[in-house]
Protein backbone atom coordinates (compact mmCIF):
# COMPACT_ATOMS: atom_id res chain seq x y z
CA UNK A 1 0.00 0.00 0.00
CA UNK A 2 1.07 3.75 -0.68
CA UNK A 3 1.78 6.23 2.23
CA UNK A 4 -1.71 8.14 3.61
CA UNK A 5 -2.08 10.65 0.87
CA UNK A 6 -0.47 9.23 -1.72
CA UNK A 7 -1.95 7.44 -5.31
CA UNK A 8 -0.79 6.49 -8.71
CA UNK A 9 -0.92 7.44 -11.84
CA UNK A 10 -0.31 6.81 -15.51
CA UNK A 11 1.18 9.47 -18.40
CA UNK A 12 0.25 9.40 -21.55
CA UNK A 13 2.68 6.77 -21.83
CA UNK A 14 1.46 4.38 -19.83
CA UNK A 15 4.17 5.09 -16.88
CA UNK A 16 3.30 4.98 -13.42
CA UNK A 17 4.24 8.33 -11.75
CA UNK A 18 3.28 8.65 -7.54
CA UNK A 19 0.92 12.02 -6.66
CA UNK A 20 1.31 13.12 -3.18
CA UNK A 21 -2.11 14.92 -2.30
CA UNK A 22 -1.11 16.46 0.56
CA UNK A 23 2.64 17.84 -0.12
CA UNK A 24 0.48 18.83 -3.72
CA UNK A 25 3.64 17.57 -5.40
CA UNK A 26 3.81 14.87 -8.10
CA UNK A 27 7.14 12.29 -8.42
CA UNK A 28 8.70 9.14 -10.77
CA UNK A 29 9.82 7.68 -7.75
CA UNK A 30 8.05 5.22 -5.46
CA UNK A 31 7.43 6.63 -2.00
CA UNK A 32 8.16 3.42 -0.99
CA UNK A 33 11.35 3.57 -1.47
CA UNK A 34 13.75 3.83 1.43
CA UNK A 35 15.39 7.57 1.38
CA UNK A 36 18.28 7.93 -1.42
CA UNK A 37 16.84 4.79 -3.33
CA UNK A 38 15.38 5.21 -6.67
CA UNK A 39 14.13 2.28 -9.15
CA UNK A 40 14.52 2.32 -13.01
CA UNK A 41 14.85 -0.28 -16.15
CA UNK A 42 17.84 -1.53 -17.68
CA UNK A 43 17.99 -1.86 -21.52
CA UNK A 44 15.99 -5.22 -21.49
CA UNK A 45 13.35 -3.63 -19.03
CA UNK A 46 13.95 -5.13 -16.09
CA UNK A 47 13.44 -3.20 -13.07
CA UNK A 48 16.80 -2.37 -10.76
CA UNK A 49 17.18 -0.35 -7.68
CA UNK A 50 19.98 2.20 -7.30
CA UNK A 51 21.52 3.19 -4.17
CA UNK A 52 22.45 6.55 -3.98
CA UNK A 53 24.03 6.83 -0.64
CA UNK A 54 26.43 3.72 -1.44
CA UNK A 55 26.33 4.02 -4.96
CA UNK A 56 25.20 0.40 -5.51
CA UNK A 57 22.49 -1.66 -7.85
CA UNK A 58 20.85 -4.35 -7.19
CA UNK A 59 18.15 -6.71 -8.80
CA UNK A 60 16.48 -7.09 -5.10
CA UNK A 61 13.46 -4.89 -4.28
CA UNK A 62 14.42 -2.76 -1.24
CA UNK A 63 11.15 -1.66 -0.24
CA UNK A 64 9.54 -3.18 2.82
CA UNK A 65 7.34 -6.67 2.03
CA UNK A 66 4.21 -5.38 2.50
CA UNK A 67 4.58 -3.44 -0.77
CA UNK A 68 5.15 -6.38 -2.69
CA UNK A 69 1.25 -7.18 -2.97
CA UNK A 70 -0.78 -8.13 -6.02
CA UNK A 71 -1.96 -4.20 -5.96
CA UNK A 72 1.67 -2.69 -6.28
CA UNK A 73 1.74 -1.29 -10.62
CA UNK A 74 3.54 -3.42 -12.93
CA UNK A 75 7.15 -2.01 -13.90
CA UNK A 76 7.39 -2.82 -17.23
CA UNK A 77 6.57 -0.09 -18.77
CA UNK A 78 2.27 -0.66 -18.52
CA UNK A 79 0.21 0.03 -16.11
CA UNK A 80 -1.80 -3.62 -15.20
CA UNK A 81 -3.35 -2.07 -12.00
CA UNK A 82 -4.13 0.97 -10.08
CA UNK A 83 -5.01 2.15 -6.47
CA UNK A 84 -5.58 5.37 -4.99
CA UNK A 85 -5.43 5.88 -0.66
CA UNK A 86 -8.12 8.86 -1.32
């Protein structure tokens, strides 16, 4: 599940970005995330996490268990579900 105030969203595109209802701010990043993590796709569009306080990658999802349900958005580049928390 997202944060209180928090929902998803897809672009034109089809690309999940987060909306944060009550900071009224809008971001390609999973709030989810722990701090200084960020989440992209390599070439072959699989999903990787970056580290930017070590500087490290890694194919293992850093965010905590919970967010790893059936309602989480696909990262492939579609959107296969959506939630809001409004």
């Amino acid at each position: 599940m997202l944060p209180t105030g928090w929902s998803t969203r897809a672009d034109e595109d089809g690309r999940i970005y987060y909306m944060d209802h009550i900071g009224r701010t809008t971001t390609w990043n999973d709030p989810r995330l722990p701090s200084g993590w960020t989440m992209d796709l390599n070439p072959t569009g699989r999903v990787y996490f970056f580290d930017h306080n070590t500087e490290t990658t890694t194919w293992d999802d850093p965010r905590p268990p919970k967010s790893s349900d059936v309602n989480v958005p696909s990262y492939d580049g579609r959107t296969t579900t959506q939630h809001d928390n409004e």
